[in-house]
N, C-alpha and C. Protein backbone atom coordinates (compact mmCIF):
# COMPACT_ATOMS: atom_id res chain seq x y z
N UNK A 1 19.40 -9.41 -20.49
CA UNK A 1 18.86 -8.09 -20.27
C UNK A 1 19.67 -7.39 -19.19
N UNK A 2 20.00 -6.18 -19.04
CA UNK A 2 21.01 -5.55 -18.62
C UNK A 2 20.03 -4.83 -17.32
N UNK A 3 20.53 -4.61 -16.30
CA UNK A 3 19.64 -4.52 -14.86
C UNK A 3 19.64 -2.59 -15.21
N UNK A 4 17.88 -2.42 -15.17
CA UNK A 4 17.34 -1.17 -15.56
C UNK A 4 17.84 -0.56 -14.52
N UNK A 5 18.50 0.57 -14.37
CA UNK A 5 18.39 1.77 -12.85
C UNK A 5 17.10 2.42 -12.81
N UNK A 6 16.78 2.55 -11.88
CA UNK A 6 15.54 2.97 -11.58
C UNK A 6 15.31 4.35 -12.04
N UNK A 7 15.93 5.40 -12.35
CA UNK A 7 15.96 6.53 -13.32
C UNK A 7 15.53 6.57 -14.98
N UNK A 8 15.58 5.26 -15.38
CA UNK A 8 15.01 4.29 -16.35
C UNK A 8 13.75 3.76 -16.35
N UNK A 9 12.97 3.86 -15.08
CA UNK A 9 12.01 3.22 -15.34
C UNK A 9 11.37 4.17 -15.38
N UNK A 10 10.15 3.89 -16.12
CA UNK A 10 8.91 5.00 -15.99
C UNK A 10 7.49 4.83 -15.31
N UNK A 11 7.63 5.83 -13.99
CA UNK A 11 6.50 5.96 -13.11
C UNK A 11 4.95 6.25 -13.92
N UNK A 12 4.31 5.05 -13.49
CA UNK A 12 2.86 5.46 -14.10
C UNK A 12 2.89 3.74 -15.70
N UNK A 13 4.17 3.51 -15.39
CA UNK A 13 4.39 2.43 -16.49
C UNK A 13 3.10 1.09 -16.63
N UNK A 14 2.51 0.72 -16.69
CA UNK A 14 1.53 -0.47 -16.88
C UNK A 14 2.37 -1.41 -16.75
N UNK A 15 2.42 -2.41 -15.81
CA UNK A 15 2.75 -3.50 -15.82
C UNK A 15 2.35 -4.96 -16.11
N UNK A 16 1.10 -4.64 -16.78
CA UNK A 16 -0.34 -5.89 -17.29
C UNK A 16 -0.97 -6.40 -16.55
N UNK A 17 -1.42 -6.96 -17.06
CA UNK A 17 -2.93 -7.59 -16.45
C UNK A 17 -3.14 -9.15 -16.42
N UNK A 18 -3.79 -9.59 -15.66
CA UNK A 18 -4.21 -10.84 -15.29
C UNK A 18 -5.62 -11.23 -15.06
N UNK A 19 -6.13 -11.92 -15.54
CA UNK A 19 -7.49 -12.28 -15.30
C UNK A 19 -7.59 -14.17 -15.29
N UNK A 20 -8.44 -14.47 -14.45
CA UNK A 20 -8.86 -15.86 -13.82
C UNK A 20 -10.02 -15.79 -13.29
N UNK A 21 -10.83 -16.78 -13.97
CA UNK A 21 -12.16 -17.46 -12.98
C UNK A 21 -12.08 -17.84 -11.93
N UNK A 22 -12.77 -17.33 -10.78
CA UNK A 22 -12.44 -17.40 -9.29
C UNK A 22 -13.38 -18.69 -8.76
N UNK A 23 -12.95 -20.19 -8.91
CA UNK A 23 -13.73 -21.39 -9.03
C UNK A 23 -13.82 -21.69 -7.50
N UNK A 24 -14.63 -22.15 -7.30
CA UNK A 24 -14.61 -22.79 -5.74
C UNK A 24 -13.80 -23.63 -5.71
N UNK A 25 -13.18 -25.03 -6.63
CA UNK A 25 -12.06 -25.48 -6.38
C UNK A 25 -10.53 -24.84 -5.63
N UNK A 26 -10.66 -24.09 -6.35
CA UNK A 26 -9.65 -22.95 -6.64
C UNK A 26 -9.38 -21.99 -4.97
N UNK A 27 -10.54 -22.12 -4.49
CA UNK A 27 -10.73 -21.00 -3.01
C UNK A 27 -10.09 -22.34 -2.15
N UNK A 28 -11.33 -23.55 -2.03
CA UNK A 28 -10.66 -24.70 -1.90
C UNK A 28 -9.50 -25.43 -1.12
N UNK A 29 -8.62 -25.37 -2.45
CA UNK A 29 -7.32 -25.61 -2.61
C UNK A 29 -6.39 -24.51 -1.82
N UNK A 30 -6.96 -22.94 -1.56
CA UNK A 30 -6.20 -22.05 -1.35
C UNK A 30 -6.57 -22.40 0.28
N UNK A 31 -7.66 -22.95 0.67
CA UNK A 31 -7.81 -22.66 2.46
C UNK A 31 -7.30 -24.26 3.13
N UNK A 32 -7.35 -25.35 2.34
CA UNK A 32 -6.54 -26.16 2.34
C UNK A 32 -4.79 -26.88 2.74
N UNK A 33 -4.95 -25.24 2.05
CA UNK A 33 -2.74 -25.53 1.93
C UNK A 33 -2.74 -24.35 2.82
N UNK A 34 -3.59 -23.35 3.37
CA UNK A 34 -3.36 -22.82 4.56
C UNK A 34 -3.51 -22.68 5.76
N UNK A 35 -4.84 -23.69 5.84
CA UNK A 35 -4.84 -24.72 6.90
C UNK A 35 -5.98 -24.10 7.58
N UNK A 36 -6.56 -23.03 7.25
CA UNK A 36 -7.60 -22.20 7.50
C UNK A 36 -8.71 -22.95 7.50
N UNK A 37 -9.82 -22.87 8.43
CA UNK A 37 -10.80 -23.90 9.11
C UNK A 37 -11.77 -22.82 8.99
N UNK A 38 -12.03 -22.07 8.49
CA UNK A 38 -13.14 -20.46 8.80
C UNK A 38 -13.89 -21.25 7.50
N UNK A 39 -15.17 -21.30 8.25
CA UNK A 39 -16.83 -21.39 7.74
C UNK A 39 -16.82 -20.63 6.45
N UNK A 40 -16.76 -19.41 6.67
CA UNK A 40 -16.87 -18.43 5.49
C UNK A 40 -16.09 -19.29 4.29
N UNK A 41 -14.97 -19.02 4.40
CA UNK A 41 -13.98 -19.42 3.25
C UNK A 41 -14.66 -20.70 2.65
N UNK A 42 -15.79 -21.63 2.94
CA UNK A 42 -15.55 -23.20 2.85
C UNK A 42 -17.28 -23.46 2.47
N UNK A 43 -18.22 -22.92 3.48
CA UNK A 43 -19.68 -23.03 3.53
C UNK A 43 -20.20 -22.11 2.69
N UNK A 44 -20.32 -21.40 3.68
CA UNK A 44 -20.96 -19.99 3.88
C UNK A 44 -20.97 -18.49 4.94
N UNK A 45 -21.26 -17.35 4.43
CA UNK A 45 -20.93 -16.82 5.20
C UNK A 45 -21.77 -15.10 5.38
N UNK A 46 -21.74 -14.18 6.00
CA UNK A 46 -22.83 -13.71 6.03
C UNK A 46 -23.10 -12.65 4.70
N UNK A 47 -21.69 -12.87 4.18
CA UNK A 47 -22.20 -11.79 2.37
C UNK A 47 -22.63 -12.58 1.62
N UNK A 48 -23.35 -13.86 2.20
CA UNK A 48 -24.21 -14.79 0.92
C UNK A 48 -23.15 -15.82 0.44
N UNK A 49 -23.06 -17.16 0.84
CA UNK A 49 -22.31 -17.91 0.14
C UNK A 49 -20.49 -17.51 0.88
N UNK A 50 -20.13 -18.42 0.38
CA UNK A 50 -18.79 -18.41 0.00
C UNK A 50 -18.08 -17.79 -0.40
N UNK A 51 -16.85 -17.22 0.42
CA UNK A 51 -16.06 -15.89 -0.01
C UNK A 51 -14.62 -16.45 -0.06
N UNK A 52 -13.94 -15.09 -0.79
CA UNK A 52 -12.58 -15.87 -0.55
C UNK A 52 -11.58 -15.53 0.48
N UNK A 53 -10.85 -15.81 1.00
CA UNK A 53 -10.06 -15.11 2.53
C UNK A 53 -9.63 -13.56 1.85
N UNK A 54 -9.22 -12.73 2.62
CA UNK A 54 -8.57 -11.45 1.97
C UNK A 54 -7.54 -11.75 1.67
N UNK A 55 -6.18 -12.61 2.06
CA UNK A 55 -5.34 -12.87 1.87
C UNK A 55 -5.22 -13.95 -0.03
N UNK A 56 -5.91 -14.34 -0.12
CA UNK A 56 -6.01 -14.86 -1.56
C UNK A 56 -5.53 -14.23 -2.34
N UNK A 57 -5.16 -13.05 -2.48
CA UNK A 57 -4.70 -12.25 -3.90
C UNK A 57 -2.89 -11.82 -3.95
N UNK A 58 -2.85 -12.37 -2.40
CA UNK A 58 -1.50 -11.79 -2.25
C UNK A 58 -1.00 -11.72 -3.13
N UNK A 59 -0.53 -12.80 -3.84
CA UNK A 59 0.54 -13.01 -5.54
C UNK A 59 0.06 -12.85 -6.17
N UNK A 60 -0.89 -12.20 -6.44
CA UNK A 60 -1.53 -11.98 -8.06
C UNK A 60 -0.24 -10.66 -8.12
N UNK A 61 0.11 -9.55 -7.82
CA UNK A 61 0.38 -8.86 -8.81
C UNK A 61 2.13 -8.89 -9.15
N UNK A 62 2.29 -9.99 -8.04
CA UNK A 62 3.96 -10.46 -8.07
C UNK A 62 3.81 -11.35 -9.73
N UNK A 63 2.71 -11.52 -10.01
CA UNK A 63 2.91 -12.81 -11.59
C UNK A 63 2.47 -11.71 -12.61
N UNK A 64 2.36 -10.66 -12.35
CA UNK A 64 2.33 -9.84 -13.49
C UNK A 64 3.77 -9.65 -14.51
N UNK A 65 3.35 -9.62 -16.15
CA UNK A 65 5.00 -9.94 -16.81
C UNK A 65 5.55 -8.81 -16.73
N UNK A 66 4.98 -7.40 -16.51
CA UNK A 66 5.96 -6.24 -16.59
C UNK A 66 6.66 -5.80 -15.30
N UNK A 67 6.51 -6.46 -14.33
CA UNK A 67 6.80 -6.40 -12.97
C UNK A 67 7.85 -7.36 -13.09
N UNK A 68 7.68 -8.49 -13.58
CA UNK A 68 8.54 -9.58 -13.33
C UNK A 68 10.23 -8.99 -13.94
N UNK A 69 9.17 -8.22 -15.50
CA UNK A 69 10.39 -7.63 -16.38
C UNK A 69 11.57 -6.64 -15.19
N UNK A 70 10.70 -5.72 -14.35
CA UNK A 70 11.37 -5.09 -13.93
C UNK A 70 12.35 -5.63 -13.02
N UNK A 71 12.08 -6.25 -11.85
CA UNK A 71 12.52 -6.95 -10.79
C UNK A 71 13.18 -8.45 -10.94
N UNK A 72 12.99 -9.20 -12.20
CA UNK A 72 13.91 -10.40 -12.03
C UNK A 72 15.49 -10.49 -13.04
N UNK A 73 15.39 -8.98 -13.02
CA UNK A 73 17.18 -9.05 -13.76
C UNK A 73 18.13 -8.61 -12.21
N UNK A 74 17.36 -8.01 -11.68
CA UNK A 74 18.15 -7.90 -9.88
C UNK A 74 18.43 -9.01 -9.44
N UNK A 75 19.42 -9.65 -9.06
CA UNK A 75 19.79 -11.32 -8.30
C UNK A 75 19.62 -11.07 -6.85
N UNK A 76 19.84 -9.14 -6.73
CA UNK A 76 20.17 -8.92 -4.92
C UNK A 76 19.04 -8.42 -4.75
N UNK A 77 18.23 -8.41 -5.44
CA UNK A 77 16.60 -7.87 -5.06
C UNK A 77 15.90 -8.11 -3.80
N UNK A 78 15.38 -7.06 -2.90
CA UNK A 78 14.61 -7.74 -1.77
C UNK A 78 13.22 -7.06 -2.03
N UNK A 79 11.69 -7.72 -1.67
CA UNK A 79 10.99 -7.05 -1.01
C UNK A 79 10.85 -6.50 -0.32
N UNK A 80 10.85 -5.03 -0.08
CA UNK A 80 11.26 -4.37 1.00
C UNK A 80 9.58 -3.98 1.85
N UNK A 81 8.85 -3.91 0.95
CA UNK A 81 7.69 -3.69 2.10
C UNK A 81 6.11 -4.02 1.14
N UNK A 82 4.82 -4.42 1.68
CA UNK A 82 4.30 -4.78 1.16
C UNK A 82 2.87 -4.04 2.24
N UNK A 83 1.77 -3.70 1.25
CA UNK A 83 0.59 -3.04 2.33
C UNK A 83 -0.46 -3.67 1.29
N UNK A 84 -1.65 -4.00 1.94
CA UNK A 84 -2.66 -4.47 1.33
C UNK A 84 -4.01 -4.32 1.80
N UNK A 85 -4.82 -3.18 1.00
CA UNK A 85 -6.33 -2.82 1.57
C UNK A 85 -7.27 -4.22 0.94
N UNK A 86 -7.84 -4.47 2.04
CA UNK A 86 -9.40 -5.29 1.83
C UNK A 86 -10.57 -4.72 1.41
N UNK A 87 -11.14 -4.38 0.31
CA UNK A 87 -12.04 -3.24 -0.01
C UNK A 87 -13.59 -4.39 -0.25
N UNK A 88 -13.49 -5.28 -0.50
CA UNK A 88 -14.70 -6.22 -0.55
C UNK A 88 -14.86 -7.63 -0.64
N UNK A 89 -15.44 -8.57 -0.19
CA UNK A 89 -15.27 -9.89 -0.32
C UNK A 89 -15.07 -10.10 -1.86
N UNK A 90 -14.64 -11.26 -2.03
CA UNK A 90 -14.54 -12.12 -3.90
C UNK A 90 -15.65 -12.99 -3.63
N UNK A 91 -16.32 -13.72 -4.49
CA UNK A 91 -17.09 -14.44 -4.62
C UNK A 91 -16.56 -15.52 -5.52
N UNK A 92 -16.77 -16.60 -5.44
CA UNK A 92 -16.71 -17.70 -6.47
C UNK A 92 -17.33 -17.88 -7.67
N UNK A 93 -16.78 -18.04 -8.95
CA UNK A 93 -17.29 -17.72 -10.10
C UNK A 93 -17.38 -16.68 -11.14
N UNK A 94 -16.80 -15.50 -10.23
CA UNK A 94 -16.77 -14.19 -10.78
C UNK A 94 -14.79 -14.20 -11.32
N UNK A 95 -15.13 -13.95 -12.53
CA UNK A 95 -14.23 -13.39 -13.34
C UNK A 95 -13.06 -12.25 -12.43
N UNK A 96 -12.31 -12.79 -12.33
CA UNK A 96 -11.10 -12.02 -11.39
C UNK A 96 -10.21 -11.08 -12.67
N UNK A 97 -9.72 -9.86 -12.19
CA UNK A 97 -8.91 -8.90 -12.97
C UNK A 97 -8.08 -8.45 -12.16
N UNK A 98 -6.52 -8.34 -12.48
CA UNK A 98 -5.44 -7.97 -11.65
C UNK A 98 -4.80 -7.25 -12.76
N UNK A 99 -4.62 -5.41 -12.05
CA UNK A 99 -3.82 -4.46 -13.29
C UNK A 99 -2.74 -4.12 -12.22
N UNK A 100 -1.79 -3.70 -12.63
CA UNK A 100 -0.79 -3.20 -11.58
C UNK A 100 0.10 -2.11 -12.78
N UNK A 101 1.08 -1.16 -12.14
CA UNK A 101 1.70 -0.13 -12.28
C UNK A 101 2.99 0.04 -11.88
N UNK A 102 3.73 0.92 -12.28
CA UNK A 102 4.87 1.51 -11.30
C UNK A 102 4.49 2.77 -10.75
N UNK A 103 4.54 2.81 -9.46
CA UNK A 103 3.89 4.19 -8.83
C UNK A 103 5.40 5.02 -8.40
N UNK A 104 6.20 4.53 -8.37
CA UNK A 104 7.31 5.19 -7.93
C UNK A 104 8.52 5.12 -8.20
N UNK A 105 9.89 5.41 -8.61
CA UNK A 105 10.98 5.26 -8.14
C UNK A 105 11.90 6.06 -6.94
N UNK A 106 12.67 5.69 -5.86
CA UNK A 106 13.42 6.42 -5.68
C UNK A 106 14.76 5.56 -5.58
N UNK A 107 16.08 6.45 -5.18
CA UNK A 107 17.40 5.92 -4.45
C UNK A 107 17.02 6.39 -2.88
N UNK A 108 17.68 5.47 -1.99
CA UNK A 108 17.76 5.95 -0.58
C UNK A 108 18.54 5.16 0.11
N UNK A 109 19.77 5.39 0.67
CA UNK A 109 20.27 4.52 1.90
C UNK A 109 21.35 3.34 0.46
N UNK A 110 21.86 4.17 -0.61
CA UNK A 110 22.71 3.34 -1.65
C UNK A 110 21.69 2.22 -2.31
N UNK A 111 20.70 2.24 -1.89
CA UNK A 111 19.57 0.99 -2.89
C UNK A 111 18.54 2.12 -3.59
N UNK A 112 18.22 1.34 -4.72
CA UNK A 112 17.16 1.70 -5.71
C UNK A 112 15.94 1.27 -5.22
N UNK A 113 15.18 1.64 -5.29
CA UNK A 113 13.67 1.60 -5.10
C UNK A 113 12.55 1.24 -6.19
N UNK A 114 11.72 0.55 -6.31
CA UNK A 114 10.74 0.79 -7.32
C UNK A 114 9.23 0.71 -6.29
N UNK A 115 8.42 1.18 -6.58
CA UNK A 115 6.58 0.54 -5.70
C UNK A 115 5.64 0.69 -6.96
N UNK A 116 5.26 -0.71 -6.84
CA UNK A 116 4.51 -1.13 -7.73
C UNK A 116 2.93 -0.94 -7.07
N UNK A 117 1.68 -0.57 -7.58
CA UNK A 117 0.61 -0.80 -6.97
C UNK A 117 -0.54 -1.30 -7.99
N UNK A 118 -1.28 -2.19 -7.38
CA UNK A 118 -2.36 -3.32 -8.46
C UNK A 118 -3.31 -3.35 -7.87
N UNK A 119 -4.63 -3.44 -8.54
CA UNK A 119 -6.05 -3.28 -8.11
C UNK A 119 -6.58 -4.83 -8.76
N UNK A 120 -7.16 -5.15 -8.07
CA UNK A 120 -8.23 -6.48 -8.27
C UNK A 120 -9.41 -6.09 -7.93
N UNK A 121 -10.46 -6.37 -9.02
CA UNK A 121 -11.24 -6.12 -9.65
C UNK A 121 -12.54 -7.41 -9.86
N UNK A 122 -13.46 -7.53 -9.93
CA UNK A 122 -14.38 -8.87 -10.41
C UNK A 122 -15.09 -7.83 -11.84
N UNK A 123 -15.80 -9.02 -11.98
CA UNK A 123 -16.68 -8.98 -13.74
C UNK A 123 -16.97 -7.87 -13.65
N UNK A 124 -17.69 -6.91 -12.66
CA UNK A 124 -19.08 -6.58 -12.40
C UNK A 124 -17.87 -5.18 -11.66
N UNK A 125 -17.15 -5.23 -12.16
CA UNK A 125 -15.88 -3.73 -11.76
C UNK A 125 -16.10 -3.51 -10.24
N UNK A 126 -16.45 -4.45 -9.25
CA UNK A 126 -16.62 -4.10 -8.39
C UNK A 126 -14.74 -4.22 -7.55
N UNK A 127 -14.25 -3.52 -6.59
CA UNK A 127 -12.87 -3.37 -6.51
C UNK A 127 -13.03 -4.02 -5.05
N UNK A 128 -12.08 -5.20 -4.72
CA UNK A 128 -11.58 -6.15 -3.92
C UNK A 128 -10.12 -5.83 -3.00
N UNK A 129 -9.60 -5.34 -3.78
CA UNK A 129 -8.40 -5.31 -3.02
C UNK A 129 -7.49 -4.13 -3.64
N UNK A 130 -6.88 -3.58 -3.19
CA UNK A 130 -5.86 -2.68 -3.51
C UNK A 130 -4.09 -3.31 -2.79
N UNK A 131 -3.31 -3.43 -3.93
CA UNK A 131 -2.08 -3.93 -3.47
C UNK A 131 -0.78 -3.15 -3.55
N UNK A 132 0.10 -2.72 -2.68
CA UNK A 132 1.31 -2.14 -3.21
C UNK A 132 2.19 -2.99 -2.81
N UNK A 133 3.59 -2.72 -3.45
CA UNK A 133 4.91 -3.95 -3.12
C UNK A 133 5.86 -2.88 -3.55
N UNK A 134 6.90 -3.05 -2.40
CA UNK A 134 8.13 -1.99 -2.52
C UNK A 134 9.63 -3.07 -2.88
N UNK A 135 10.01 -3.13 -3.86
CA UNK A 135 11.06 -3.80 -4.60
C UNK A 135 12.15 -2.90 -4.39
N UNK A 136 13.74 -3.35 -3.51
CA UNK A 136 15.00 -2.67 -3.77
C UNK A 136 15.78 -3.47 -4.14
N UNK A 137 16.72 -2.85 -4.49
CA UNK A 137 18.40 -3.36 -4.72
C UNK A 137 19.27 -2.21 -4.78
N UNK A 138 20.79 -2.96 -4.51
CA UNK A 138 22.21 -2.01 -4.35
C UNK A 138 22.22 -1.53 -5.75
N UNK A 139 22.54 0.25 -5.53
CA UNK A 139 23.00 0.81 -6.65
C UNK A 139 23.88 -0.02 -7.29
N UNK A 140 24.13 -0.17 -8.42
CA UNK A 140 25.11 -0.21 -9.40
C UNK A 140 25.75 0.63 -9.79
C-alpha cells in the first residue's frame, strides 16, 4: 500500500469500531501489570463497586483497523500528541464501545499531520472517555 498524503485522507472518515466485555478479570490484569494498589480499581469504591482506572482505554482507539490503515504504511511516523477527557467511571461487565474518526488533516513544519478522535461508550450509551491522538510524518 502506497503511503496516503494527508490531502488524501478524508476528514470526518470513520475509522471503526471496537467493542469488548469489560470483565473484572480483565480490570484485574490491567491494575496488576501497572502496579496500581488503589481500592477502587480492585474492591470497591464510592460509584458502587469496582471501577476501572481512567487510564484503561488508552489503546483502545490506537487498535482501531481504519486508523491502523492510515498510520502503519508511515515507517517515520511519530505520535505527536495525545489528550484524554475522563467523562465517567466504567464498570465491570458492561459492554464497552470504541468509535473513532479522522478529525483533521494538516502540513506544518515539512510533516503531515492527521488527529484522530474516539469516544468510549458502555451498553447503556453512557460516554466514558473522549480520546484524541495526533499522528505525523515527513512530507514525501
Amino acid at each position: 500500500m502506497a503511503n496516503e498524503a494527508v490531502g488524501k485522507i478524508e476528514v470526518g472518515k470513520d475509522v471503526g469500531m471496537l467493542q469488548y466485555r469489560l470483565t473484572p478479570w480483565r480490570l484485574l490484569k490491567y491494575v496488576d501489570t501497572t502496579g496500581d494498589d488503589n481500592p477502587w480499581y480492585r474492591v470497591d469504591s464510592p460509584f458502587g463497586g469496582m471501577i476501572a482506572p481512567p487510564t484503561f482505554f488508552d489503546s483502545d482507539l490506537m487498535r482501531l483497523p481504519g486508523l491502523r490503515k492510515v498510520v502503519d504504511p508511515h515507517p517515520r511516523r511519530l505520535l505527536a500528541g495525545q489528550e484524554y477527557d475522563f467523562i465517567n467511571p466504567a464498570r465491570p461487565g458492561k459492554l464497552i464501545t470504541v468509535k473513532g474518526k479522522v478529525a483533521d488533516t494538516y502540513v506544518k513544519g515539512g510533516r503531515e499531520y492527521v488527529v484522530f478522535e474516539g469516544q468510549v461508550s458502555d451498553e447503556d450509551g453512557l460516554e466514558l472517555s473522549r480520546v484524541r491522538l495526533i499522528y505525523c510524518w515527513p512530507v514525501e
